[in-house]
PDB file of N, CA and C in Angstrom:
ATOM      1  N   UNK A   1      -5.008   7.463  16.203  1.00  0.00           N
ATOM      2  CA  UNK A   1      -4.239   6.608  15.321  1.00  0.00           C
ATOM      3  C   UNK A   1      -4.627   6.903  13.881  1.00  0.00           C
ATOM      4  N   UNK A   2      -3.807   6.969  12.990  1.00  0.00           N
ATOM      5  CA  UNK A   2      -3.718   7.219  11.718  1.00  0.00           C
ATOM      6  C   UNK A   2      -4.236   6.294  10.579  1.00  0.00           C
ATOM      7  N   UNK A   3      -5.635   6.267  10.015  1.00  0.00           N
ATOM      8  CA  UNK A   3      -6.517   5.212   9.389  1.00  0.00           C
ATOM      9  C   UNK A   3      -5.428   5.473   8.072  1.00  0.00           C
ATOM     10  N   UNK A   4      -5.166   4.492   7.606  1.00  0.00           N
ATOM     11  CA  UNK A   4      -5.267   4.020   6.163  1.00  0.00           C
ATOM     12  C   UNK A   4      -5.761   3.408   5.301  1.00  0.00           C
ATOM     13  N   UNK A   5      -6.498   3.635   4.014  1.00  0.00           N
ATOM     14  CA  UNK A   5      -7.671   2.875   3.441  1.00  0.00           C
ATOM     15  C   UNK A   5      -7.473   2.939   1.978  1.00  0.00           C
ATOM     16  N   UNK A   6      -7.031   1.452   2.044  1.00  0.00           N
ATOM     17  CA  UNK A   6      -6.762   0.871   0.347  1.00  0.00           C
ATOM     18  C   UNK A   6      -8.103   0.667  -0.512  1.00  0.00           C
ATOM     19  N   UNK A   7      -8.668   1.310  -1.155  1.00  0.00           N
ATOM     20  CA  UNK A   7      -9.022   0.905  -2.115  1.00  0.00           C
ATOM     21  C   UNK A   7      -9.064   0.111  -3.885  1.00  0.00           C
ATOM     22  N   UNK A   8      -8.893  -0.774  -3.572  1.00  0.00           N
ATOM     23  CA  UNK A   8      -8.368  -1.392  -4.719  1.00  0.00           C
ATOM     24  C   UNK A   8      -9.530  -1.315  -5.978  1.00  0.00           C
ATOM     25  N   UNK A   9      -8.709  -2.134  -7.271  1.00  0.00           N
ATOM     26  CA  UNK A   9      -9.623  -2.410  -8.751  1.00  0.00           C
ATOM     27  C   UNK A   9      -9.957  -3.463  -8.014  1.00  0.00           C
ATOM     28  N   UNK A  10     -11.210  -4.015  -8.640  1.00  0.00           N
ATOM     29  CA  UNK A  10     -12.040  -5.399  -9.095  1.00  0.00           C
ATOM     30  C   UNK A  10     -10.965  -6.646  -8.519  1.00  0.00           C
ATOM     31  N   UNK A  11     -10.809  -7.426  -8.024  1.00  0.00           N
ATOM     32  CA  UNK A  11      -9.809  -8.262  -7.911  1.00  0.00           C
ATOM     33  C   UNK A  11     -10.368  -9.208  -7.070  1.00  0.00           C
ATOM     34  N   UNK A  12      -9.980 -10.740  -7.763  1.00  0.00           N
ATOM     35  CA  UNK A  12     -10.589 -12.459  -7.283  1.00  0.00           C
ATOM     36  C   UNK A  12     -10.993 -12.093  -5.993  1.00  0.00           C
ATOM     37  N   UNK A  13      -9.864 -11.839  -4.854  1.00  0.00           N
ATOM     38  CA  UNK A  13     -10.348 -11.682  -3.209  1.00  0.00           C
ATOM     39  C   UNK A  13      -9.986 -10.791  -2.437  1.00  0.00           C
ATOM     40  N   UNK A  14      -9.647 -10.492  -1.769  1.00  0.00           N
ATOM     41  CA  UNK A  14      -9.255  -9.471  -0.742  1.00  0.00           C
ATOM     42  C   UNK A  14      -8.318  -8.909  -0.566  1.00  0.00           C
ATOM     43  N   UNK A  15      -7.247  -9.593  -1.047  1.00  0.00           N
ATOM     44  CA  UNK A  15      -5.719  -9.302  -0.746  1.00  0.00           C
ATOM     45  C   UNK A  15      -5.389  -9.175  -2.706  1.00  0.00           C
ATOM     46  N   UNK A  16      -6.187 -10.339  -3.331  1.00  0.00           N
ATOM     47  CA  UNK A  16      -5.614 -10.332  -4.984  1.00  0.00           C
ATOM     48  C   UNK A  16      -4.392 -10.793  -4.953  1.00  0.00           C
ATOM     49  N   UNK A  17      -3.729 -11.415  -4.205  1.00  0.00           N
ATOM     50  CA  UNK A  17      -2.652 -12.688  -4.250  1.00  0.00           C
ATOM     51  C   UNK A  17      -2.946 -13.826  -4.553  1.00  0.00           C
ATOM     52  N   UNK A  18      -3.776 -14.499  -5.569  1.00  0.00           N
ATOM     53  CA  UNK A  18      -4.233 -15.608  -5.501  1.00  0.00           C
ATOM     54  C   UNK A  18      -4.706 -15.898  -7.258  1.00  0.00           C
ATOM     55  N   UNK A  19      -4.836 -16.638  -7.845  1.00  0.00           N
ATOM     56  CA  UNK A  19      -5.156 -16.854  -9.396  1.00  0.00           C
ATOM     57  C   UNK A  19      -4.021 -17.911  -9.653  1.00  0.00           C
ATOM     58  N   UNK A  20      -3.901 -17.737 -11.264  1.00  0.00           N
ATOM     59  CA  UNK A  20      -3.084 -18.096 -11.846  1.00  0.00           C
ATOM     60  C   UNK A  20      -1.889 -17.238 -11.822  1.00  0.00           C
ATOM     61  N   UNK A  21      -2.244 -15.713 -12.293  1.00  0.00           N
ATOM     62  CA  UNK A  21      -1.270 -14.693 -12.999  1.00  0.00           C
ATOM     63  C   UNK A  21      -1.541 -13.951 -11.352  1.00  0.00           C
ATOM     64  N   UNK A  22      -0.716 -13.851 -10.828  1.00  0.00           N
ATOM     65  CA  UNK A  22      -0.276 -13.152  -9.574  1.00  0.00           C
ATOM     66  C   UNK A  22       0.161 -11.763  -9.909  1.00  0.00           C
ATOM     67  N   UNK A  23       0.090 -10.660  -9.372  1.00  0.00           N
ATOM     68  CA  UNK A  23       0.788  -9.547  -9.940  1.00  0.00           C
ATOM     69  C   UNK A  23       1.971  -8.969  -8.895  1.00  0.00           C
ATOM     70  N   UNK A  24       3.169  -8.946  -9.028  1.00  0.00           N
ATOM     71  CA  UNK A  24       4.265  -9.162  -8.430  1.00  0.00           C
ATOM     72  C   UNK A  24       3.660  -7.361  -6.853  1.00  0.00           C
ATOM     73  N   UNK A  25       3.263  -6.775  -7.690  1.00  0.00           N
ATOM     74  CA  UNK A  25       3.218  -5.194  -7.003  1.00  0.00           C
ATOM     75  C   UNK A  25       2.319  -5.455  -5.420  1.00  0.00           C
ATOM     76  N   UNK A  26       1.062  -6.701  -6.087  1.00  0.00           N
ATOM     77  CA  UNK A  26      -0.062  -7.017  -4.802  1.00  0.00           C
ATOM     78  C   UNK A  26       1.070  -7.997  -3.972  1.00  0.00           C
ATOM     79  N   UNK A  27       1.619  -8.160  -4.511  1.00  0.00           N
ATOM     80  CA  UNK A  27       2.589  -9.518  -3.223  1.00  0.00           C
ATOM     81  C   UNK A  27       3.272  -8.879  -2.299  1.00  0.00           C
ATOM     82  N   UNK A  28       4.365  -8.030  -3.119  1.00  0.00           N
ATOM     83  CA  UNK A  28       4.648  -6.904  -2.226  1.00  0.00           C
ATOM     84  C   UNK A  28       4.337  -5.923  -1.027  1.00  0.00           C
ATOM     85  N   UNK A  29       3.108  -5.639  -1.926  1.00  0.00           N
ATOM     86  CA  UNK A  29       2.173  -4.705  -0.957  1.00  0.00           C
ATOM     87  C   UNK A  29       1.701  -5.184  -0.031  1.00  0.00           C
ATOM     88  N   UNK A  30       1.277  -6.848  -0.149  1.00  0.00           N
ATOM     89  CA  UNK A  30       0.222  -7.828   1.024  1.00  0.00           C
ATOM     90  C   UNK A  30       1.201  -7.552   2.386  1.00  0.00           C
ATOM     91  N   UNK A  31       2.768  -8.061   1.775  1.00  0.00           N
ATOM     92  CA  UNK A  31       3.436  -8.746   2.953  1.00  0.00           C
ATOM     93  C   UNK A  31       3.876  -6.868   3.436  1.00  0.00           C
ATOM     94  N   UNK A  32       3.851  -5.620   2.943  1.00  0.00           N
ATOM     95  CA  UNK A  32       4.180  -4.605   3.697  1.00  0.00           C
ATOM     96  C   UNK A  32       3.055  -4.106   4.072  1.00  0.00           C
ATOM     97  N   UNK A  33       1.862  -4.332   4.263  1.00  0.00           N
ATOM     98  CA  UNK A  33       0.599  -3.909   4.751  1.00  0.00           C
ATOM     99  C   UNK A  33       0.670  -5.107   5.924  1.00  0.00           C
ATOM    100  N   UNK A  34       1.013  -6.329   5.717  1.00  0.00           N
ATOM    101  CA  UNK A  34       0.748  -6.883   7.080  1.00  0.00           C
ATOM    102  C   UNK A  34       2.199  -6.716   8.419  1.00  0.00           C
ATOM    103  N   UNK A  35       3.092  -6.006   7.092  1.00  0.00           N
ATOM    104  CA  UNK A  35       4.201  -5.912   8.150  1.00  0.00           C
ATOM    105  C   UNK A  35       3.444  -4.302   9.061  1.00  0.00           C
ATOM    106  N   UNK A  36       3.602  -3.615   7.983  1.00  0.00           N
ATOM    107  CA  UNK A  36       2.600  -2.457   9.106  1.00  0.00           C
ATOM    108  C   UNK A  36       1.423  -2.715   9.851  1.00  0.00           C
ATOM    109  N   UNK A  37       0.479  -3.574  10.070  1.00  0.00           N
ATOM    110  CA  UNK A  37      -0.446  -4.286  10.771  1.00  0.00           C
ATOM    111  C   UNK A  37       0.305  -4.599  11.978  1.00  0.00           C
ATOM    112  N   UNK A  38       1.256  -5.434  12.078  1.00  0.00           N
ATOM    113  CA  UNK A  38       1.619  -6.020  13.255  1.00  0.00           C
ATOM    114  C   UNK A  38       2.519  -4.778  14.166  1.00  0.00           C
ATOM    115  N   UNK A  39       2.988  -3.633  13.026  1.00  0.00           N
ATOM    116  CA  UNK A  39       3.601  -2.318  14.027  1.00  0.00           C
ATOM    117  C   UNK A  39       2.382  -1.542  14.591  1.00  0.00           C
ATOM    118  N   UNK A  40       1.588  -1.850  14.147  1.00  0.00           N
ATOM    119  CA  UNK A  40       0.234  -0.920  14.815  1.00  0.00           C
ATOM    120  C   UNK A  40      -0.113  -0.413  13.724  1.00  0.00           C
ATOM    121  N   UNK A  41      -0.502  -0.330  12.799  1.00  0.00           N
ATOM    122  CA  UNK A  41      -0.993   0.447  11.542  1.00  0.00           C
ATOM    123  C   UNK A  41      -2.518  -0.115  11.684  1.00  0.00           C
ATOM    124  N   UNK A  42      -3.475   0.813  11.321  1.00  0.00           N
ATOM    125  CA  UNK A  42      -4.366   0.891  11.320  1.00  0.00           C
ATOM    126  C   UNK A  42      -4.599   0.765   9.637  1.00  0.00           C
ATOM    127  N   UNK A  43      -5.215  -0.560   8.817  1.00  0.00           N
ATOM    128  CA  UNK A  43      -5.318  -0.696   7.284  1.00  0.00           C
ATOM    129  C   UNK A  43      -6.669  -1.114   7.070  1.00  0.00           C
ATOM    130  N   UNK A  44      -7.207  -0.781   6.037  1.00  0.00           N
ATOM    131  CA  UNK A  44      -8.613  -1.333   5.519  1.00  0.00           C
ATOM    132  C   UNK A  44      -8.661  -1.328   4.071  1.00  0.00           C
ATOM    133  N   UNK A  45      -9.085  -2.710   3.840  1.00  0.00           N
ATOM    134  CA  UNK A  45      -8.654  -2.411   2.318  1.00  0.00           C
ATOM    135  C   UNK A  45     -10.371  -2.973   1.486  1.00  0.00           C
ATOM    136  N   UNK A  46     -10.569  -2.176   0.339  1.00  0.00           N
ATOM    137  CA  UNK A  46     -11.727  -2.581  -0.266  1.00  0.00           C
ATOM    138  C   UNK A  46     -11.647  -3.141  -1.722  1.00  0.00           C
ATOM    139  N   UNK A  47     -12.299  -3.742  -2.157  1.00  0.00           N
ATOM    140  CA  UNK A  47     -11.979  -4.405  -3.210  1.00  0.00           C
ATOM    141  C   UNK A  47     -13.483  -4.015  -4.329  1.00  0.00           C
ATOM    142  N   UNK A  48     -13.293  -3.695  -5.302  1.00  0.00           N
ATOM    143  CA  UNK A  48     -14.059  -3.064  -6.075  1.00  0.00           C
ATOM    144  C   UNK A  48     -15.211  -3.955  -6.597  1.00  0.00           C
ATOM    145  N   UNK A  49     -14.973  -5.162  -6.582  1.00  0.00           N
ATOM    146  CA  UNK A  49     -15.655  -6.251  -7.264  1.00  0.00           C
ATOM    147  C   UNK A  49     -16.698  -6.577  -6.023  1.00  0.00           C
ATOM    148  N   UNK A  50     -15.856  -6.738  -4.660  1.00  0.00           N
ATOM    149  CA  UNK A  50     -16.534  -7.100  -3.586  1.00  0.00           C
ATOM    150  C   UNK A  50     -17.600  -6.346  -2.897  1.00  0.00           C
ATOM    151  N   UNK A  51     -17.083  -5.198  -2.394  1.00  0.00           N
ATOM    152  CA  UNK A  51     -17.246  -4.208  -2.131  1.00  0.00           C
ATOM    153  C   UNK A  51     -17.655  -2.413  -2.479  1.00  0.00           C
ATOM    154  N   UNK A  52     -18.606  -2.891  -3.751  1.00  0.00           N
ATOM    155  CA  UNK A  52     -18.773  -1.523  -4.520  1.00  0.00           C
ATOM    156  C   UNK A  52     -19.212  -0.342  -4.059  1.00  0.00           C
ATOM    157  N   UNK A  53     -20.186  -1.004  -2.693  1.00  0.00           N
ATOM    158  CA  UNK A  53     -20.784   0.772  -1.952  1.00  0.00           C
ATOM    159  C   UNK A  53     -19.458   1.364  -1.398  1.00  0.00           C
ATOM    160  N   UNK A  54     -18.561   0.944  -0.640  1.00  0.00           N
ATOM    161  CA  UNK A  54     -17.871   1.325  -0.245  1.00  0.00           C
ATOM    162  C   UNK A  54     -17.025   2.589  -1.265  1.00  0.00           C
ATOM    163  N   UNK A  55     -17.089   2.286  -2.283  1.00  0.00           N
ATOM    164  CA  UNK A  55     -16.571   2.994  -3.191  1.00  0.00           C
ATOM    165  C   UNK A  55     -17.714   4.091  -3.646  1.00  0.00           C
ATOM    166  N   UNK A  56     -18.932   3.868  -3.701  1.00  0.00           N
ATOM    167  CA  UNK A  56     -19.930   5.058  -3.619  1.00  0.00           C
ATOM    168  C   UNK A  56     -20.529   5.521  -2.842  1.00  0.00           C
ATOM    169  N   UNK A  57     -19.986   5.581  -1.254  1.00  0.00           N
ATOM    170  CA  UNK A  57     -20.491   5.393  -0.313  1.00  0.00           C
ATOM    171  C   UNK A  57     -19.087   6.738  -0.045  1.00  0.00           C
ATOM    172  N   UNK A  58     -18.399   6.818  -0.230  1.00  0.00           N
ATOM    173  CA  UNK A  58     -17.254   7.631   0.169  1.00  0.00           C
ATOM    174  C   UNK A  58     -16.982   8.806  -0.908  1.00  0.00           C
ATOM    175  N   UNK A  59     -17.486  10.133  -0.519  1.00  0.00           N
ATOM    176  CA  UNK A  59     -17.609  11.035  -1.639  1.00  0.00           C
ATOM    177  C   UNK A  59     -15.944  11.529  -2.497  1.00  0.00           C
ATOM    178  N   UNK A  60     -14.846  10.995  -1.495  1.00  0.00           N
ATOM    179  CA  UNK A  60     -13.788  11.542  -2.074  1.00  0.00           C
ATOM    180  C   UNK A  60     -13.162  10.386  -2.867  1.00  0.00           C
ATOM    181  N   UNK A  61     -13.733   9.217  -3.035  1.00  0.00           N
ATOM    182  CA  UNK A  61     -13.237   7.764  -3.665  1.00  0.00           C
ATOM    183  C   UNK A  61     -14.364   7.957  -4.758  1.00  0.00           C
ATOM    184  N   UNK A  62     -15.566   8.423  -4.873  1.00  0.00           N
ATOM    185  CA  UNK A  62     -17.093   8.335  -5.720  1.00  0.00           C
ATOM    186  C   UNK A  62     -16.208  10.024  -6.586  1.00  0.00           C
ATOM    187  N   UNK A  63     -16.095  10.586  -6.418  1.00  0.00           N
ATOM    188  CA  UNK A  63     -15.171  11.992  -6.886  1.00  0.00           C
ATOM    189  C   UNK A  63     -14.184  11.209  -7.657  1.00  0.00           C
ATOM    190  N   UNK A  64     -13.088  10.564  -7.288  1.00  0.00           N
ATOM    191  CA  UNK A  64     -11.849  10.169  -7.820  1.00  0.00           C
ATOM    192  C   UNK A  64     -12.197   9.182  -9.205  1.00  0.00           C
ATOM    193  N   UNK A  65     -13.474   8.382  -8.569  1.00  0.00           N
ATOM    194  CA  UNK A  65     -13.451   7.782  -9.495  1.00  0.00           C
ATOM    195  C   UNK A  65     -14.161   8.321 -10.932  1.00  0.00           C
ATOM    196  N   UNK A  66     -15.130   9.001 -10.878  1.00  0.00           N
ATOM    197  CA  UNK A  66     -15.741   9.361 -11.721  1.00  0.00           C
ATOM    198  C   UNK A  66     -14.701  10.185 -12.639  1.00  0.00           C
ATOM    199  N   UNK A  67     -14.073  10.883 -11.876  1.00  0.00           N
ATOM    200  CA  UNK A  67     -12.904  11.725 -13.292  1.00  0.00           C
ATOM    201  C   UNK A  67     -11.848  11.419 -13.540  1.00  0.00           C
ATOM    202  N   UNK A  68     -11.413  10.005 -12.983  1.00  0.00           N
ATOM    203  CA  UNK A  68     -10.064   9.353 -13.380  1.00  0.00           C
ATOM    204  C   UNK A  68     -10.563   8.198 -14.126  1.00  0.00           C
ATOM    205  N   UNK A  69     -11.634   7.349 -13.541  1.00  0.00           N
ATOM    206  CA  UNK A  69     -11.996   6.072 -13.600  1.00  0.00           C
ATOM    207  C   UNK A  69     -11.382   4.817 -12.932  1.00  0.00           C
ATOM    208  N   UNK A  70     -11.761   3.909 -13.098  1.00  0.00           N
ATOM    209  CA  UNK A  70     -11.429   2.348 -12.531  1.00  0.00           C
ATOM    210  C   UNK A  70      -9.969   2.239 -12.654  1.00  0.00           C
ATOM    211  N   UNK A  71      -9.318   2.331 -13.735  1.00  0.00           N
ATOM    212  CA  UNK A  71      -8.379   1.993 -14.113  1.00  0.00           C
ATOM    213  C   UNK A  71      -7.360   2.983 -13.603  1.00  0.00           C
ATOM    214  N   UNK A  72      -7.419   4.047 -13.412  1.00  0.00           N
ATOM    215  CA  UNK A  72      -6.733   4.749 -11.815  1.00  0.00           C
ATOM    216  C   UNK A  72      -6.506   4.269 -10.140  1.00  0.00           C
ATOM    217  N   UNK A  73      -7.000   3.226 -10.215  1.00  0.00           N
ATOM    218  CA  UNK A  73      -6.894   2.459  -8.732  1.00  0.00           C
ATOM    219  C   UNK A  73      -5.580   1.700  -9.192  1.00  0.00           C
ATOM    220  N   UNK A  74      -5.286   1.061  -7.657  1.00  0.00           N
ATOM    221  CA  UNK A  74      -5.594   1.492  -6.582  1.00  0.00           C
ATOM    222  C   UNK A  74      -5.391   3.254  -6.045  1.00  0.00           C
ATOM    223  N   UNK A  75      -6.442   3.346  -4.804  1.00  0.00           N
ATOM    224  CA  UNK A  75      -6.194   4.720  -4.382  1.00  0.00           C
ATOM    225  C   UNK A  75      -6.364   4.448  -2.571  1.00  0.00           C
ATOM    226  N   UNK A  76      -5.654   5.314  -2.204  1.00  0.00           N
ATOM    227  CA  UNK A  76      -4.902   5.666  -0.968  1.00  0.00           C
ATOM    228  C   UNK A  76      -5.521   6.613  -0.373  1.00  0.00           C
ATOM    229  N   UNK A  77      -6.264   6.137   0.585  1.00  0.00           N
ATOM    230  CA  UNK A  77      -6.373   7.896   1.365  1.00  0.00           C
ATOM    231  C   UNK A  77      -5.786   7.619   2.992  1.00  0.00           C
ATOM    232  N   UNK A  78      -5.306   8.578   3.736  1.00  0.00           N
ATOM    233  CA  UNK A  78      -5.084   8.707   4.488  1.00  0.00           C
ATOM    234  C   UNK A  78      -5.997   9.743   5.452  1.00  0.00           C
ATOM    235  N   UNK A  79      -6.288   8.922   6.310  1.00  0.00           N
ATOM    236  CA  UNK A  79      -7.437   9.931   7.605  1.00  0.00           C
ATOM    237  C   UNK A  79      -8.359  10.340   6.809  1.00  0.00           C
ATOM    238  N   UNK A  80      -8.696   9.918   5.612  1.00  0.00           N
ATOM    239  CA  UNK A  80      -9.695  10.294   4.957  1.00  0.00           C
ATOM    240  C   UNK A  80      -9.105  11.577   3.551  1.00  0.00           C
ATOM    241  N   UNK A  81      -8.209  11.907   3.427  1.00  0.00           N
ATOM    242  CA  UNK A  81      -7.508  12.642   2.884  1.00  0.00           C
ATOM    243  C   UNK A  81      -6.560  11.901   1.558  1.00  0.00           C
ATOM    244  N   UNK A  82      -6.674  12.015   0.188  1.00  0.00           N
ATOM    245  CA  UNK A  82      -6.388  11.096  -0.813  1.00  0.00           C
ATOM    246  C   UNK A  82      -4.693  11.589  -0.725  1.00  0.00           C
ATOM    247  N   UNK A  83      -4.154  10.559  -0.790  1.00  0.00           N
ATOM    248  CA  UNK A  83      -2.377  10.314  -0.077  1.00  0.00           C
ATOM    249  C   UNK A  83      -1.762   9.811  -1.985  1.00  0.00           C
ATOM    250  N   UNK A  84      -1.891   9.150  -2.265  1.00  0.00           N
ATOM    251  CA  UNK A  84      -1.464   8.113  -3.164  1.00  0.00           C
ATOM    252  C   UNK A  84      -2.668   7.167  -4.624  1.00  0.00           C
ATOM    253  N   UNK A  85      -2.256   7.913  -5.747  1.00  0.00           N
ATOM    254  CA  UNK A  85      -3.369   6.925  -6.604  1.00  0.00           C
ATOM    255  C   UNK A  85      -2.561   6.257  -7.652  1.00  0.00           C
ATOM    256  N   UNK A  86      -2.829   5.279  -7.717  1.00  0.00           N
ATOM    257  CA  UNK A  86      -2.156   4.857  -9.129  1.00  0.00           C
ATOM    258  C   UNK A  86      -1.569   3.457  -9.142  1.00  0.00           C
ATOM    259  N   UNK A  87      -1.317   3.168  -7.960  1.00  0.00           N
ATOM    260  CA  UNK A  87      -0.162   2.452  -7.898  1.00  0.00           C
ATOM    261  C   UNK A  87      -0.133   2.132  -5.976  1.00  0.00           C
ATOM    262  N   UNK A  88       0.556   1.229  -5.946  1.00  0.00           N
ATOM    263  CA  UNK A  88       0.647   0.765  -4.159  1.00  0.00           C
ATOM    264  C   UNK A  88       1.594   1.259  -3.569  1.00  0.00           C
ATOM    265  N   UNK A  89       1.262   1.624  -2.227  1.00  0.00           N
ATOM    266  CA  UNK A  89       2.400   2.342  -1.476  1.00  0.00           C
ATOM    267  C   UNK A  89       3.409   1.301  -0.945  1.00  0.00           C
ATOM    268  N   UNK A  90       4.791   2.178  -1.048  1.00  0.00           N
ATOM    269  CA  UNK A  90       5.640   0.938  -0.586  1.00  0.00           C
ATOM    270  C   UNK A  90       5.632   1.109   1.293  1.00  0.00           C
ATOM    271  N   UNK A  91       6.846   0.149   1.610  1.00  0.00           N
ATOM    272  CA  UNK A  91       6.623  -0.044   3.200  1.00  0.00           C
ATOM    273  C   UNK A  91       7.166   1.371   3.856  1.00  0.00           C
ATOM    274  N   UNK A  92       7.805   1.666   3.060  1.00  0.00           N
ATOM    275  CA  UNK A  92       8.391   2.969   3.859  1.00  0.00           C
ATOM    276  C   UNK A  92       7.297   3.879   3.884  1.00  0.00           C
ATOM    277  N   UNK A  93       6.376   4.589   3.136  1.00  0.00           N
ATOM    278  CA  UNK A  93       5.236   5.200   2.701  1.00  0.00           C
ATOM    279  C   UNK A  93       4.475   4.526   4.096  1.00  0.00           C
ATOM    280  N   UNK A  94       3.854   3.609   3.888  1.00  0.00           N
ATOM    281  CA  UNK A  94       2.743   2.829   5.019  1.00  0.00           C
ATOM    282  C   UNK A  94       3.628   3.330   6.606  1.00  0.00           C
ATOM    283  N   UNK A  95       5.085   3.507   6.569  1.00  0.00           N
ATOM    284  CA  UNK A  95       5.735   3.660   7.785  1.00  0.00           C
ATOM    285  C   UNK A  95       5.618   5.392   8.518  1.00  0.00           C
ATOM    286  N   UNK A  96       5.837   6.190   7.183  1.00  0.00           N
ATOM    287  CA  UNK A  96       5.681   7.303   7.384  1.00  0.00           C
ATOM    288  C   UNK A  96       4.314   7.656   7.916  1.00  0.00           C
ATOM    289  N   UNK A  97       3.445   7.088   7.085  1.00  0.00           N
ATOM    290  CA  UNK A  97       1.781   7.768   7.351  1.00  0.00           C
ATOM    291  C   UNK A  97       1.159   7.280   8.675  1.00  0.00           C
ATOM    292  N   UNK A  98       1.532   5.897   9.091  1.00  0.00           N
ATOM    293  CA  UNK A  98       1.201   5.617   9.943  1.00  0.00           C
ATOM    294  C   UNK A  98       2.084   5.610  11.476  1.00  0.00           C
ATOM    295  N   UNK A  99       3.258   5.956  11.363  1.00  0.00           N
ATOM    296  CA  UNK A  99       4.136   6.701  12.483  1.00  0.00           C
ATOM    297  C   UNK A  99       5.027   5.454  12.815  1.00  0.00           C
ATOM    298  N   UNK A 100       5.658   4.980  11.972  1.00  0.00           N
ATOM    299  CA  UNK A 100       6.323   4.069  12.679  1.00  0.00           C
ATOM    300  C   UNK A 100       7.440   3.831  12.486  1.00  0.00           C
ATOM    301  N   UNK A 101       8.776   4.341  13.590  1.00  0.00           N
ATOM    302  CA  UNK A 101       9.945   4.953  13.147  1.00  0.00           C
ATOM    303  C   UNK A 101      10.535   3.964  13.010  1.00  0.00           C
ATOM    304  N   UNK A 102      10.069   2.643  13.522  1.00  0.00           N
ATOM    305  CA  UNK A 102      11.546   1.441  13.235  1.00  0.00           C
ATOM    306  C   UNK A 102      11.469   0.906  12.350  1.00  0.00           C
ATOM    307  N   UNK A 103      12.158   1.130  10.714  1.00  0.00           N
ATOM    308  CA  UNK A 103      11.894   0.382   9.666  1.00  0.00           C
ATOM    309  C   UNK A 103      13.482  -0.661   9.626  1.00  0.00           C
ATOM    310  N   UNK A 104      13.273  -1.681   9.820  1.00  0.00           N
ATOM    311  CA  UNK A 104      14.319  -2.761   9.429  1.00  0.00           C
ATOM    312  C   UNK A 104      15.585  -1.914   8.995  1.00  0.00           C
ATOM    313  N   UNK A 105      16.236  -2.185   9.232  1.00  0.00           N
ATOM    314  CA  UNK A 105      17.917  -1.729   8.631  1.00  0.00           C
ATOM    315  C   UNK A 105      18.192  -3.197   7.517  1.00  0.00           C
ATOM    316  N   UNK A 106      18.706  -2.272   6.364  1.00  0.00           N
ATOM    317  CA  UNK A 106      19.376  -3.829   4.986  1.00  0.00           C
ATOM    318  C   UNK A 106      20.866  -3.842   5.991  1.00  0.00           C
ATOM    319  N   UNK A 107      21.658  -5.334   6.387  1.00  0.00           N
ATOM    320  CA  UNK A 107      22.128  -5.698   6.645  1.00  0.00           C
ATOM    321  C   UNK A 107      23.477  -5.208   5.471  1.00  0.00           C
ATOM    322  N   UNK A 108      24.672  -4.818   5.721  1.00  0.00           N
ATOM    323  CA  UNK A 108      25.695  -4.558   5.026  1.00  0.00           C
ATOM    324  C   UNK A 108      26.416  -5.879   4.165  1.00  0.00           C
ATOM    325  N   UNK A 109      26.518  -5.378   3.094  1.00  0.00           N
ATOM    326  CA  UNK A 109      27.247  -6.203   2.520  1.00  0.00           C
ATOM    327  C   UNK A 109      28.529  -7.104   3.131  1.00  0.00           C
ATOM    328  N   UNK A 110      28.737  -8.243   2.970  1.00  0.00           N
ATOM    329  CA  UNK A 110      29.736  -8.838   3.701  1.00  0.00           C
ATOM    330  C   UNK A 110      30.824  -9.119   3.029  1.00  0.00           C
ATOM    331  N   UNK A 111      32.329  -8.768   3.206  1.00  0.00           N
ATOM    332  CA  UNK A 111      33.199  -9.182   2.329  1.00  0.00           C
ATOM    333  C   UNK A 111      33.929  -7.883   2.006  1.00  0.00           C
ATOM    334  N   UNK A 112      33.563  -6.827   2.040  1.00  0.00           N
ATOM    335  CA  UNK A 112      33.876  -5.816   1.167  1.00  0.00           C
ATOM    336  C   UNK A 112      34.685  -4.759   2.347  1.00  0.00           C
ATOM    337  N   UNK A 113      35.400  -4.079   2.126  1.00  0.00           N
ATOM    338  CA  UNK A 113      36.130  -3.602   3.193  1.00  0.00           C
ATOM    339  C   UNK A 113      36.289  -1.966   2.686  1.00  0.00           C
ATOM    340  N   UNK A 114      35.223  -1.215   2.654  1.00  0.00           N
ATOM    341  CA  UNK A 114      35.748   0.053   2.540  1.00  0.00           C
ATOM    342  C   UNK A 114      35.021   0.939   3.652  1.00  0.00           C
ATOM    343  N   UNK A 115      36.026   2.149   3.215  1.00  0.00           N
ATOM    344  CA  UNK A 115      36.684   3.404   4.856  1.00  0.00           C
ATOM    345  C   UNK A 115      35.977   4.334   3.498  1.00  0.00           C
ATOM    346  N   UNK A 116      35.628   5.408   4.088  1.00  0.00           N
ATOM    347  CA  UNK A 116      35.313   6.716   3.874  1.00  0.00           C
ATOM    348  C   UNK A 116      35.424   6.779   2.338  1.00  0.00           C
ATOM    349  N   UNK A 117      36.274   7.521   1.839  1.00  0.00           N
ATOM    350  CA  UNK A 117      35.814   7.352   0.445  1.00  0.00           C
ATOM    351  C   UNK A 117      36.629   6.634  -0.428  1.00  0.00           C
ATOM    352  N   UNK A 118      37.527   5.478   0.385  1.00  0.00           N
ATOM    353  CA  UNK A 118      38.444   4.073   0.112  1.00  0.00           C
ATOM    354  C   UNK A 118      37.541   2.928  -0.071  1.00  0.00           C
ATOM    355  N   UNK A 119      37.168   3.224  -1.465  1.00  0.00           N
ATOM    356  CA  UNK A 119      36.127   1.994  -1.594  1.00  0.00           C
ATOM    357  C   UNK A 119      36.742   1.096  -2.551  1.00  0.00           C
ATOM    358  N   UNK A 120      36.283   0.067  -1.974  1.00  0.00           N
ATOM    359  CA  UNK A 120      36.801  -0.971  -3.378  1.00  0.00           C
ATOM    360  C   UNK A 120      35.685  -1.368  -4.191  1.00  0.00           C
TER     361      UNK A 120
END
């Protein structure tokens, strides 16, 4: 099974959904990391404030950080292999890496009646 391992910045708790000032990107990410959790995704996430060995404890996260810095997180590795830095993966990303072909279908617009290239 295919590990995925969030390393996050410094943040209040575990997830970083929680404060005053919420940041719209961690809300996102919470509810598509637990939607991949319940498909079988294998997630671990570390939090920089909490959890600092973890971050010097891992030579390719202790590497990343030293020549990008802090403010380059979050970072992504996959199977141990750096996937994603900068920024949070969306659900489709978490779907791909971790193998999971049934992503929700968006429901069609209702009301609208077009054929091939008879669009209104």
């Amino acid at each position: 099974m295919t590990k995925i391992q969030i390393y996050d910045p410094a943040m209040c708790c575990s997830t970083g959904v929680c404060g005053v000032e919420v940041e719209q990107a961690l809300v996102d990410f919470s509810a598509d990391a637990e939607w991949a959790k319940q498909h079988g995704a294998q997630i671990e996430r570390f939090n920089l404030a909490q959890q600092p060995m973890a971050f010097a404890e891992h030579p390719t996260v202790k590497a990343f950080l030293e020549r990008s810095g802090k403010d380059a997180l979050p970072l992504i590795l996959v199977d141990g292999q750096l996937a994603l830095a900068g920024r949070y993966p969306r659900r489709a990303e978490l779907a791909r890496w971790a193998g999971i072909s049934a992503l929700p279908v968006a429901a069609a617009p209702t009301g609208a009646s077009c054929s091939g290239s008879n669009c209104c």
